[in-house]
PDB file of N, CA and C in Angstrom:
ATOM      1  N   UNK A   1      51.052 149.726 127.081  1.00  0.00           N
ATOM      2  CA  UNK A   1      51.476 149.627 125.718  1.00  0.00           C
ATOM      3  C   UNK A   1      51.444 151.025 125.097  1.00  0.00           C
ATOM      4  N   UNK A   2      52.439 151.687 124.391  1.00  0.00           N
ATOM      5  CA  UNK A   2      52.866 152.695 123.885  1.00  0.00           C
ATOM      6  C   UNK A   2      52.448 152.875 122.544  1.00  0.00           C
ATOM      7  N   UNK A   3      51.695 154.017 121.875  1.00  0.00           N
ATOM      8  CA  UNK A   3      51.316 153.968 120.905  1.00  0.00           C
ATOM      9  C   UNK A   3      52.305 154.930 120.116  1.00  0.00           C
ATOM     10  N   UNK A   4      52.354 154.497 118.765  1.00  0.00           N
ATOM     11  CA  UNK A   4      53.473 155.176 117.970  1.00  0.00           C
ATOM     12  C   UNK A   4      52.702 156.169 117.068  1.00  0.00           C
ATOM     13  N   UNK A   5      53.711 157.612 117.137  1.00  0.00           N
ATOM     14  CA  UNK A   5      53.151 158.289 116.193  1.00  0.00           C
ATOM     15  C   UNK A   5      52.643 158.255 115.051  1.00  0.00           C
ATOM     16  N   UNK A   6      51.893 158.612 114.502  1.00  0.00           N
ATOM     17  CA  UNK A   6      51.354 158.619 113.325  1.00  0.00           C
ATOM     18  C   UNK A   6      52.307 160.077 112.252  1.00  0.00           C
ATOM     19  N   UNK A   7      52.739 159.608 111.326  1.00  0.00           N
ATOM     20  CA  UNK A   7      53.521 161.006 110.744  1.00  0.00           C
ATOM     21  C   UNK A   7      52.477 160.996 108.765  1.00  0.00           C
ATOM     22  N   UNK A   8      52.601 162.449 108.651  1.00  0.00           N
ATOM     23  CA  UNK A   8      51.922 162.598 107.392  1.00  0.00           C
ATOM     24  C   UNK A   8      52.478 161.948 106.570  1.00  0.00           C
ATOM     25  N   UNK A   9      51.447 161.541 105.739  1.00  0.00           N
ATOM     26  CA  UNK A   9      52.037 160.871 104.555  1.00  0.00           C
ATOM     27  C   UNK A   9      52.473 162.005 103.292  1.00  0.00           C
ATOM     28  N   UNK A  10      53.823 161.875 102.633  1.00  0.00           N
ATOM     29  CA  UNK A  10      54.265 162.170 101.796  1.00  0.00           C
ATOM     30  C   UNK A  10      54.408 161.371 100.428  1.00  0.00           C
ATOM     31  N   UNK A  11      53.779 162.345  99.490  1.00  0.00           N
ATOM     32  CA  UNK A  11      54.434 161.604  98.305  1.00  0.00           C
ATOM     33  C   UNK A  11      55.791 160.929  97.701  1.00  0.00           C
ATOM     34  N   UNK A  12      55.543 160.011  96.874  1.00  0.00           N
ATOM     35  CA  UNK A  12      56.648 159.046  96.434  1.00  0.00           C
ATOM     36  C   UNK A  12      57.789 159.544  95.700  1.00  0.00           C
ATOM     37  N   UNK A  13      57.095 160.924  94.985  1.00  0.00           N
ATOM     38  CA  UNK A  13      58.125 161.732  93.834  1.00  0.00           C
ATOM     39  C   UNK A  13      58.827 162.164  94.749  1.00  0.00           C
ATOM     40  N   UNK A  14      58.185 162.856  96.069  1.00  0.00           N
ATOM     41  CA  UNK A  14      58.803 164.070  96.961  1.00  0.00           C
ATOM     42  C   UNK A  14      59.766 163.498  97.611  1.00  0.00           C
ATOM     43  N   UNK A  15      59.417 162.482  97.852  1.00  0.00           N
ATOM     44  CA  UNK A  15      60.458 161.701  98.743  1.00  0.00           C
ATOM     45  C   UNK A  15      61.660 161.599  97.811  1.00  0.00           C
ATOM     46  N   UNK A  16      61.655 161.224  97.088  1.00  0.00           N
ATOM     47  CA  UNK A  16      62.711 160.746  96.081  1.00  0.00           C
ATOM     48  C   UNK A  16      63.661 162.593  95.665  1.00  0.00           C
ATOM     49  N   UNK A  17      62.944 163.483  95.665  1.00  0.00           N
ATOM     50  CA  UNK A  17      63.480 164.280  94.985  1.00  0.00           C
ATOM     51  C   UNK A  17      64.320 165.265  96.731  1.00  0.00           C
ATOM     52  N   UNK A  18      63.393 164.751  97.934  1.00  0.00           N
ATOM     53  CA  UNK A  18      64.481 164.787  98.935  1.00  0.00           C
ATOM     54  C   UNK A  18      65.895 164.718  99.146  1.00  0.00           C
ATOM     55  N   UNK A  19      65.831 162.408  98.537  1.00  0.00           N
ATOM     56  CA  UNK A  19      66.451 162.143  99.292  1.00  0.00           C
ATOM     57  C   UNK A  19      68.032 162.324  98.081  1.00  0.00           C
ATOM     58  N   UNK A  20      67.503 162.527  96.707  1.00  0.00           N
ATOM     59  CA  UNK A  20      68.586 162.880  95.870  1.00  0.00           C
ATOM     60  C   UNK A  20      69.246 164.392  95.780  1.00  0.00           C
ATOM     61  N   UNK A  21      68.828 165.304  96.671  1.00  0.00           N
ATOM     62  CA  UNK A  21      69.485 166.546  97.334  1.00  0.00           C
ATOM     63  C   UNK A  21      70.172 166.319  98.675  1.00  0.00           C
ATOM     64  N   UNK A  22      69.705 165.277  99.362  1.00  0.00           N
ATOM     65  CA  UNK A  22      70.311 164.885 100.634  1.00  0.00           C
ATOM     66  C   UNK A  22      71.928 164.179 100.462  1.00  0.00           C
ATOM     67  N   UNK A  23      71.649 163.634  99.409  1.00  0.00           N
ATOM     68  CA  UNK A  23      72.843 162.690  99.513  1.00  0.00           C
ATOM     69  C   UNK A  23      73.372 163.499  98.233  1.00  0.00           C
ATOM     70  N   UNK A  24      72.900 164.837  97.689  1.00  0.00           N
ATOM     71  CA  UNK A  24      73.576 165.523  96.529  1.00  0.00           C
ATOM     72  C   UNK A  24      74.204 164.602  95.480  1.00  0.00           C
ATOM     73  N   UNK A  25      73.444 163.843  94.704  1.00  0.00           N
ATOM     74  CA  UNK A  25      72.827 163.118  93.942  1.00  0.00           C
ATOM     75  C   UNK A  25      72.688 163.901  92.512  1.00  0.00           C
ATOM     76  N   UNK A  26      71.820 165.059  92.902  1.00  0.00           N
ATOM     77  CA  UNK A  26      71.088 165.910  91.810  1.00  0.00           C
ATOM     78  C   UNK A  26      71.754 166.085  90.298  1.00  0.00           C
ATOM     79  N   UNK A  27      73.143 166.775  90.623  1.00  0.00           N
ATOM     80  CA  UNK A  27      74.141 167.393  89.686  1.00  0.00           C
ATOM     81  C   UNK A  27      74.687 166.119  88.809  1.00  0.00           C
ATOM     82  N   UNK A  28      74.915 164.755  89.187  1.00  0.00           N
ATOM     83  CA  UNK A  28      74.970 163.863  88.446  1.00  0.00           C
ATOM     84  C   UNK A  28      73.763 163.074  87.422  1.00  0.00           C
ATOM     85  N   UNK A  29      72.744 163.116  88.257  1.00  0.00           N
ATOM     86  CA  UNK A  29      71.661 162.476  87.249  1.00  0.00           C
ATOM     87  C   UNK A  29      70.852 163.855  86.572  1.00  0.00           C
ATOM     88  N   UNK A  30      71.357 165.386  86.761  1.00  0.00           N
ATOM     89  CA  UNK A  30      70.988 166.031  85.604  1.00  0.00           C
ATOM     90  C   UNK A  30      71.925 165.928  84.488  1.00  0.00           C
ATOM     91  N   UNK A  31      72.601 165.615  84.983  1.00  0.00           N
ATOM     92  CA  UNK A  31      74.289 165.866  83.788  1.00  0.00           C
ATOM     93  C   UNK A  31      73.935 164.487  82.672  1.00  0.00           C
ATOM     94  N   UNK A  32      73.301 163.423  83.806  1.00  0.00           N
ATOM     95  CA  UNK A  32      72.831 162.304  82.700  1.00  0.00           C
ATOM     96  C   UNK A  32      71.610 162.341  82.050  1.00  0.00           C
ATOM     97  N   UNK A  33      70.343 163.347  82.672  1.00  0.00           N
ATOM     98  CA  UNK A  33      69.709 163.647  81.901  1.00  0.00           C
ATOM     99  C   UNK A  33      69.658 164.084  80.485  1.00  0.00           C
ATOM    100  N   UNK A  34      70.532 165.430  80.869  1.00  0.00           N
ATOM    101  CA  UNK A  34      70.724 166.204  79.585  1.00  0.00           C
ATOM    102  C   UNK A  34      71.637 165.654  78.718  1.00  0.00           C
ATOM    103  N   UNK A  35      72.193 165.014  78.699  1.00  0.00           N
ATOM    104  CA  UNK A  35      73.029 163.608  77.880  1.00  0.00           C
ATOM    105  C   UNK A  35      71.728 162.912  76.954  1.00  0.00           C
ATOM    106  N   UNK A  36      71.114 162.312  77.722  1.00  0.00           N
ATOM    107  CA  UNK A  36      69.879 161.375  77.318  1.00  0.00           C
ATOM    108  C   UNK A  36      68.788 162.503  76.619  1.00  0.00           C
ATOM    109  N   UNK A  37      68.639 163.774  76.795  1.00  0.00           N
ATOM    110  CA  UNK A  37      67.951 164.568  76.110  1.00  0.00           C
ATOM    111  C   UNK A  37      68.297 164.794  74.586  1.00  0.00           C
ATOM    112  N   UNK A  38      69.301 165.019  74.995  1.00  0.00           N
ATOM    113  CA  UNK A  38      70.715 165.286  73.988  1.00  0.00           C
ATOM    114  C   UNK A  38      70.637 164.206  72.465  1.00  0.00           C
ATOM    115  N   UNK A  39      70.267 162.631  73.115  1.00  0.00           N
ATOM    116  CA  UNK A  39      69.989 161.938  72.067  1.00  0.00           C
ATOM    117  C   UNK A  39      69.223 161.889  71.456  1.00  0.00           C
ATOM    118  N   UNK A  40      67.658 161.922  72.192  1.00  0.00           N
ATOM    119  CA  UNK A  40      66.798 162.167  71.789  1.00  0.00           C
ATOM    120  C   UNK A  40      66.394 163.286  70.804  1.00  0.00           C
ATOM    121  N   UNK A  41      66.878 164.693  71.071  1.00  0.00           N
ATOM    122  CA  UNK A  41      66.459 165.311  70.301  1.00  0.00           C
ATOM    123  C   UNK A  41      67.217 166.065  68.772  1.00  0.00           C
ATOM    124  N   UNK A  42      68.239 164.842  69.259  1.00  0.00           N
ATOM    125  CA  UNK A  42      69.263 165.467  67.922  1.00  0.00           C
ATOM    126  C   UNK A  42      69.132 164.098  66.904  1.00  0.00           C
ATOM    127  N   UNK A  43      69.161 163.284  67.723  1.00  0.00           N
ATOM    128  CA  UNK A  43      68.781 161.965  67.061  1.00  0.00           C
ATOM    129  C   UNK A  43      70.596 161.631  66.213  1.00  0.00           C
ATOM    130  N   UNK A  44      71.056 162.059  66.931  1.00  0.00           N
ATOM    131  CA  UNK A  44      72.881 161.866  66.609  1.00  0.00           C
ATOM    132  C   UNK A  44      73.895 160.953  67.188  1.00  0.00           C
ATOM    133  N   UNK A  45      72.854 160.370  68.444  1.00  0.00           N
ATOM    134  CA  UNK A  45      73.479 159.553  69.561  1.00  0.00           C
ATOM    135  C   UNK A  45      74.519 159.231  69.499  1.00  0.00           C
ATOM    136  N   UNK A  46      74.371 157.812  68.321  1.00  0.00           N
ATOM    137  CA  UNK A  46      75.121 157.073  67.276  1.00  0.00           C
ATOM    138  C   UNK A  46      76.500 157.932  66.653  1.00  0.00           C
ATOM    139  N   UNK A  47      76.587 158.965  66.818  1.00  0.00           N
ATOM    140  CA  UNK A  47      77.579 159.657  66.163  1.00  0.00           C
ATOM    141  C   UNK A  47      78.450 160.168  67.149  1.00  0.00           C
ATOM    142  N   UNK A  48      77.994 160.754  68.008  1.00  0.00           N
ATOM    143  CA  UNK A  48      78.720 161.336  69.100  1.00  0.00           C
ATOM    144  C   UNK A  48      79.527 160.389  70.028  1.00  0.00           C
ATOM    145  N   UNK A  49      80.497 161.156  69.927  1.00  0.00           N
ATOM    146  CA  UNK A  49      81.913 160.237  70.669  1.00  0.00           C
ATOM    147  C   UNK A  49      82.201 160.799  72.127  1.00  0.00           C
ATOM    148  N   UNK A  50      81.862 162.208  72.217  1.00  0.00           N
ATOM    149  CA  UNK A  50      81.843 162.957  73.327  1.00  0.00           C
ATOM    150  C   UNK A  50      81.345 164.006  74.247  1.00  0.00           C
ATOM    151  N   UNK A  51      80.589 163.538  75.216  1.00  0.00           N
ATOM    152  CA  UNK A  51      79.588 164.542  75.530  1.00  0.00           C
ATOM    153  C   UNK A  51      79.807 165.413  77.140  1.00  0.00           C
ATOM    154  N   UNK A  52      80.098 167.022  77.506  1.00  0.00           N
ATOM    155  CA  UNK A  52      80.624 167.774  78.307  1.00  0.00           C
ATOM    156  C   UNK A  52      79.814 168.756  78.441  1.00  0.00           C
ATOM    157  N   UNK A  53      79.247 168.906  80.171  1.00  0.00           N
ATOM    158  CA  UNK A  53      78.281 169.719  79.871  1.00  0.00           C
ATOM    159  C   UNK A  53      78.799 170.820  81.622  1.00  0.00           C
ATOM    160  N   UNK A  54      78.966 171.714  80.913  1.00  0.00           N
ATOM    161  CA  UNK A  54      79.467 173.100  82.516  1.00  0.00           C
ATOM    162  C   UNK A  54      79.005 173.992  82.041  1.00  0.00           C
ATOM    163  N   UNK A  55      78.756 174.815  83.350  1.00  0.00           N
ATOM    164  CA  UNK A  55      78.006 176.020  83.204  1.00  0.00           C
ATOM    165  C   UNK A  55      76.762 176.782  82.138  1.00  0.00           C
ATOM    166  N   UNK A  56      75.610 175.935  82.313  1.00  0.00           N
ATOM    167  CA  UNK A  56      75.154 176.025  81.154  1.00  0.00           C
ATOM    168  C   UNK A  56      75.492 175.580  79.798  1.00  0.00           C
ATOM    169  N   UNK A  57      76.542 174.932  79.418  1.00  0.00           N
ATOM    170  CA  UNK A  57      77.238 174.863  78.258  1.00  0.00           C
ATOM    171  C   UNK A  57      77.391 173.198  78.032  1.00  0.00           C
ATOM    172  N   UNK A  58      76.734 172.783  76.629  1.00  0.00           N
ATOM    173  CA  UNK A  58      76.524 171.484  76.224  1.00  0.00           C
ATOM    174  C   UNK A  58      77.598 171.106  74.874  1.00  0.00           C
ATOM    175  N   UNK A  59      78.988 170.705  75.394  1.00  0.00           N
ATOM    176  CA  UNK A  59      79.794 170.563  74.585  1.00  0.00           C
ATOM    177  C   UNK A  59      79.562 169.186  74.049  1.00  0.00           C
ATOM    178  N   UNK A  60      79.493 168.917  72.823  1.00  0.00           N
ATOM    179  CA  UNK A  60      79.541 167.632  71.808  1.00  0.00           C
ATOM    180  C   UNK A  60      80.586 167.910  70.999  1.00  0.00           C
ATOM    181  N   UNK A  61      80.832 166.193  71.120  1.00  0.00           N
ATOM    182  CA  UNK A  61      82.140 165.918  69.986  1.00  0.00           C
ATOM    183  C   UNK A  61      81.209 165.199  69.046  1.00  0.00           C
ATOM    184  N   UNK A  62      80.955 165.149  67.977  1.00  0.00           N
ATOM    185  CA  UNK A  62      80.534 164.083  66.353  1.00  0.00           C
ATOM    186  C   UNK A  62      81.959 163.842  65.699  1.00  0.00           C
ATOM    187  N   UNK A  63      82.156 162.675  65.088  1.00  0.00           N
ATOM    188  CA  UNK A  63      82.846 161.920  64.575  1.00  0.00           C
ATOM    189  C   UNK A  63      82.471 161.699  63.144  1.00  0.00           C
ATOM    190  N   UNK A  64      81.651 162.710  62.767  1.00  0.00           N
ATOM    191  CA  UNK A  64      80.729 162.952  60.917  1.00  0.00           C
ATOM    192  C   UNK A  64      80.844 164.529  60.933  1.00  0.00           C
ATOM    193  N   UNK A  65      81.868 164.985  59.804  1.00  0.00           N
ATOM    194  CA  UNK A  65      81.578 166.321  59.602  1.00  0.00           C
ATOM    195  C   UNK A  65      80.535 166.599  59.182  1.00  0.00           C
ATOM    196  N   UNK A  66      79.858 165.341  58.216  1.00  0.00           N
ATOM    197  CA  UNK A  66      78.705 166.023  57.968  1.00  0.00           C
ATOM    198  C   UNK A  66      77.697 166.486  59.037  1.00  0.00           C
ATOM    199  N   UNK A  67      77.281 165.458  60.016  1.00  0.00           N
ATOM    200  CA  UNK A  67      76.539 165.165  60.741  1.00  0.00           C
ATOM    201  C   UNK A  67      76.817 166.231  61.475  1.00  0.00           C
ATOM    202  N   UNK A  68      77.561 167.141  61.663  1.00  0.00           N
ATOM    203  CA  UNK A  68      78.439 168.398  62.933  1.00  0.00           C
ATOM    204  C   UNK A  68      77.478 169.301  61.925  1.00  0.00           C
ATOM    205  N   UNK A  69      77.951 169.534  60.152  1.00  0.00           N
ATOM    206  CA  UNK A  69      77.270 170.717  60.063  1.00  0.00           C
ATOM    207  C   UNK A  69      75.475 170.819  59.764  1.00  0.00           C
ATOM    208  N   UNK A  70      75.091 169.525  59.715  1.00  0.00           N
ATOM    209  CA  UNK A  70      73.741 169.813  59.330  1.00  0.00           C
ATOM    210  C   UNK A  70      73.198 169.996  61.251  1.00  0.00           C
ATOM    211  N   UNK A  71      73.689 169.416  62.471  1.00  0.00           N
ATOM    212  CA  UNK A  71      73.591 169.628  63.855  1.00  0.00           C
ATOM    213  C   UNK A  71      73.374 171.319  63.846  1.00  0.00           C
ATOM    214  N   UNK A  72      74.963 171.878  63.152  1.00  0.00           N
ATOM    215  CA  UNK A  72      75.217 173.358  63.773  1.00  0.00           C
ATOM    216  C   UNK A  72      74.092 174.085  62.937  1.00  0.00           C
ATOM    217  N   UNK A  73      73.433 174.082  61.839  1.00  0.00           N
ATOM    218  CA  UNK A  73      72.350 174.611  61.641  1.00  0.00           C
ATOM    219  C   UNK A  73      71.100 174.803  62.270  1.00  0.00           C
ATOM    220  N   UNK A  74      70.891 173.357  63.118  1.00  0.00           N
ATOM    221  CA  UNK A  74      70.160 172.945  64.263  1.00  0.00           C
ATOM    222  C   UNK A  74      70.085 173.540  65.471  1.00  0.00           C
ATOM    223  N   UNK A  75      71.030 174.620  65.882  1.00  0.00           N
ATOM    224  CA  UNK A  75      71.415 174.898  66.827  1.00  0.00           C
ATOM    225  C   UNK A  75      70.248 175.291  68.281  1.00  0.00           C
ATOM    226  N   UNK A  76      70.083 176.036  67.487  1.00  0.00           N
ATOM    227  CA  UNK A  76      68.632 176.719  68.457  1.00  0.00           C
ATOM    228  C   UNK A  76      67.770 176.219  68.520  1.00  0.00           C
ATOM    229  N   UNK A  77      66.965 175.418  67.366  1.00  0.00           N
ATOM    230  CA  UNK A  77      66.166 174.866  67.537  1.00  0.00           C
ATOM    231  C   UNK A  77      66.338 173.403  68.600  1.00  0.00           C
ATOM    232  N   UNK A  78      67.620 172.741  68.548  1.00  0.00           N
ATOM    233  CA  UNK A  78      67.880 171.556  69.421  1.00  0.00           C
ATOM    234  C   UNK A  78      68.273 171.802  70.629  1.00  0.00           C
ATOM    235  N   UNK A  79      68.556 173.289  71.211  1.00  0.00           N
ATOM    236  CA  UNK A  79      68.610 173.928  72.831  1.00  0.00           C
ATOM    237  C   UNK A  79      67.214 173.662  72.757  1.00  0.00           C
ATOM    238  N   UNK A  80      66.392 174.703  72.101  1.00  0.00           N
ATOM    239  CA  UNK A  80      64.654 174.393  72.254  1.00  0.00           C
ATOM    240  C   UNK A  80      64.216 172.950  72.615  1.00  0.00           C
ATOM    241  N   UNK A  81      64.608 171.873  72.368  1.00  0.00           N
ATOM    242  CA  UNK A  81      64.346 170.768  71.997  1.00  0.00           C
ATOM    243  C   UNK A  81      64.802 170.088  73.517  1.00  0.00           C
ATOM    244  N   UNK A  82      66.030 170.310  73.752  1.00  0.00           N
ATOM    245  CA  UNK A  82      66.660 169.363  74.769  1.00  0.00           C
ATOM    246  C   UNK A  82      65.962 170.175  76.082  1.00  0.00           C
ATOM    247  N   UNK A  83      65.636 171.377  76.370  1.00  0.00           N
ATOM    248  CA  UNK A  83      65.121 172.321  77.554  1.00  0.00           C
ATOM    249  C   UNK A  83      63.513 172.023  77.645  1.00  0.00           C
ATOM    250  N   UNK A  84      62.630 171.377  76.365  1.00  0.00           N
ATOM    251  CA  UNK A  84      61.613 170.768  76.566  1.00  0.00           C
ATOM    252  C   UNK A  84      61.494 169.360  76.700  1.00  0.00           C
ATOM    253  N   UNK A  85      62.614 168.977  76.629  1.00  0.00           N
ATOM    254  CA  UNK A  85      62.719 167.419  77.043  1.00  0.00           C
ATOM    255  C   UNK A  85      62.726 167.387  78.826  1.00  0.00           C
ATOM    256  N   UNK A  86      63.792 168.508  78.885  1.00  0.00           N
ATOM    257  CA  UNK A  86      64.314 168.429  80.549  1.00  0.00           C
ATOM    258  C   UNK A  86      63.046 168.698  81.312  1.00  0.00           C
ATOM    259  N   UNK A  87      62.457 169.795  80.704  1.00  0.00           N
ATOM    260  CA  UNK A  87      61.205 170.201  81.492  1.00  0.00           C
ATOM    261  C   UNK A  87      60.020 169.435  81.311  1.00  0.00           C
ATOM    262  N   UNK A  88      59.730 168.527  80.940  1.00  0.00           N
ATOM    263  CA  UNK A  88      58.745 167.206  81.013  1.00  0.00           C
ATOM    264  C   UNK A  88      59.474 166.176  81.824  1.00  0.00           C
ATOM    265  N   UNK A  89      60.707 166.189  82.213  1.00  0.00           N
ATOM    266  CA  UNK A  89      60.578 164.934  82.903  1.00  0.00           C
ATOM    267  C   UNK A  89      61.215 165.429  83.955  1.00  0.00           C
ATOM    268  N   UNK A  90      60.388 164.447  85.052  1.00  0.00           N
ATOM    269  CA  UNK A  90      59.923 164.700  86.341  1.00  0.00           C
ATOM    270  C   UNK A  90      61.545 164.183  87.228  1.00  0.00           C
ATOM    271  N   UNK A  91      62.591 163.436  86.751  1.00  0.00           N
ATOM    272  CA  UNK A  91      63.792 163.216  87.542  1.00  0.00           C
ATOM    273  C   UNK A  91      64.834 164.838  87.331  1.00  0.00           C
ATOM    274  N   UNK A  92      64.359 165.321  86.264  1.00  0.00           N
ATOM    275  CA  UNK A  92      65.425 166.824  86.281  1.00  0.00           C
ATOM    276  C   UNK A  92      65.017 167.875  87.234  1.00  0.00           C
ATOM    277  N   UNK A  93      65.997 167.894  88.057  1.00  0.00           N
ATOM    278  CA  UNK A  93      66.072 168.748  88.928  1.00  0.00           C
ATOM    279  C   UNK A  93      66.442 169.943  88.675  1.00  0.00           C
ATOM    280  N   UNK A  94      65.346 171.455  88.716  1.00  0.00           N
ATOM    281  CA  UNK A  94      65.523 172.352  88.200  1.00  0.00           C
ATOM    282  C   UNK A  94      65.878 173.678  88.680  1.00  0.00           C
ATOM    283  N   UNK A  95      65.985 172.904  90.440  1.00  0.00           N
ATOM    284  CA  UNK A  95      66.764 174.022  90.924  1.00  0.00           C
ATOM    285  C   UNK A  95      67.490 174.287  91.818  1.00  0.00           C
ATOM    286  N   UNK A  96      68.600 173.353  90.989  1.00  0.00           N
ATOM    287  CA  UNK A  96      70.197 173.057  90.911  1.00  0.00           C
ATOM    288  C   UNK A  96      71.077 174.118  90.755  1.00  0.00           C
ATOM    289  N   UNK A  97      72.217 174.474  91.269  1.00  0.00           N
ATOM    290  CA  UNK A  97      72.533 175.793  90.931  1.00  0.00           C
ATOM    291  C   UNK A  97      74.031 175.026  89.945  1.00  0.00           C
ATOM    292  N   UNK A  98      74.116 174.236  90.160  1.00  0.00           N
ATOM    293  CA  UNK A  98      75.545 173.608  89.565  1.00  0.00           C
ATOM    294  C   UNK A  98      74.994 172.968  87.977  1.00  0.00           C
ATOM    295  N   UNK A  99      73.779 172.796  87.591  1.00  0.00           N
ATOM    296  CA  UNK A  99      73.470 171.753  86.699  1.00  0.00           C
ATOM    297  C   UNK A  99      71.873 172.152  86.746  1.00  0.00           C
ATOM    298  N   UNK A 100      71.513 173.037  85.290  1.00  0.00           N
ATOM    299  CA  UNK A 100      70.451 173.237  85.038  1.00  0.00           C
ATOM    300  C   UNK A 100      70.679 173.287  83.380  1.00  0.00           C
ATOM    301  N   UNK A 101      69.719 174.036  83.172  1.00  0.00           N
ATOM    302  CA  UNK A 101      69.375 173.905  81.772  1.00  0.00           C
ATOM    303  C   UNK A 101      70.274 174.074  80.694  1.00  0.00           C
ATOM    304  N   UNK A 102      70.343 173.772  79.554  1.00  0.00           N
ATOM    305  CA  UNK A 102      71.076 174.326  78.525  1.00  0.00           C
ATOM    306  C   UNK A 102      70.995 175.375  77.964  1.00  0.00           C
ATOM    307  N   UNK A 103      72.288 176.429  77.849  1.00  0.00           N
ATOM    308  CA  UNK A 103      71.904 178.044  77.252  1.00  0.00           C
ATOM    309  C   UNK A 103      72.692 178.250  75.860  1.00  0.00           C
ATOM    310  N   UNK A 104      73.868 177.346  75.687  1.00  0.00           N
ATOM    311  CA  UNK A 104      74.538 177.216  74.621  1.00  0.00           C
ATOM    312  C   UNK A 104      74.907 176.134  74.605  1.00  0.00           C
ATOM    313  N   UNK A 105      74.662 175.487  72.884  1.00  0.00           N
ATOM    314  CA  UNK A 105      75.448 174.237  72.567  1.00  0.00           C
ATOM    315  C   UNK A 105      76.658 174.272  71.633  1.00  0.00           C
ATOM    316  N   UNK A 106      77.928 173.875  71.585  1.00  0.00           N
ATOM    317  CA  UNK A 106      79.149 173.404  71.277  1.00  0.00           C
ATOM    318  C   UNK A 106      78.932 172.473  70.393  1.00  0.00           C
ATOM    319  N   UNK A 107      79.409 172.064  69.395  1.00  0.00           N
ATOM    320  CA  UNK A 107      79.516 171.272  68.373  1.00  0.00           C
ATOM    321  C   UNK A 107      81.447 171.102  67.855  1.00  0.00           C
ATOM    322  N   UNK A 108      81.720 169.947  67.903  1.00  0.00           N
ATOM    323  CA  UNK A 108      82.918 169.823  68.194  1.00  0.00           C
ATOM    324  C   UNK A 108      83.316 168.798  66.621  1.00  0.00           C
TER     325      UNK A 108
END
């Protein structure tokens, strides 16, 4: 009778953050991250009709002029906001070369 290897045990995160580079996975569920950051920290969800995010660059459409200019005052402070959202949670993959952080936001 043949005994079977024994292999190290790996963590549950690690595994997961494997197997979503394996199957290149990553670039889509950051793109939905920073979407979902996006709501959270603008708290505009509800308003926004359209959301585009390349090369560093987080384009929003709002459908409230108002709501666009009291946002574009927001500006920096809600990059600040959405880049500490990304970096607390443990599914954003941060080193993505196609889909990382936000460096400028668009207001449309």
């Amino acid at each position: 009778m043949s005994r079977v290897a024994r292999k190290t045990a790996v963590p549950l995160d690690e595994l997961i953050r494997e197997y979503l580079r394996q199957y290149r996975l990553t670039a889509g569920l950051n793109t939905q991250r920073i979407f979902a950051a996006w709501d959270a920290a603008s708290g505009a969800g509800r308003y926004t009709v359209r959301r585009y995010f390349r090369d560093g660059r987080l384009y929003i459409t709002v459908d409230s002029s108002v709501v666009r200019s009291q946002l574009s005052f927001q500006r920096d402070t809600l990059i600040e906001k959405i880049n500490a959202l990304l970096a607390a949670d443990e599914l954003f993959t941060r080193d993505d070369a196609r889909v990382g952080f936000v460096q400028e936001l668009i207001l449309k």
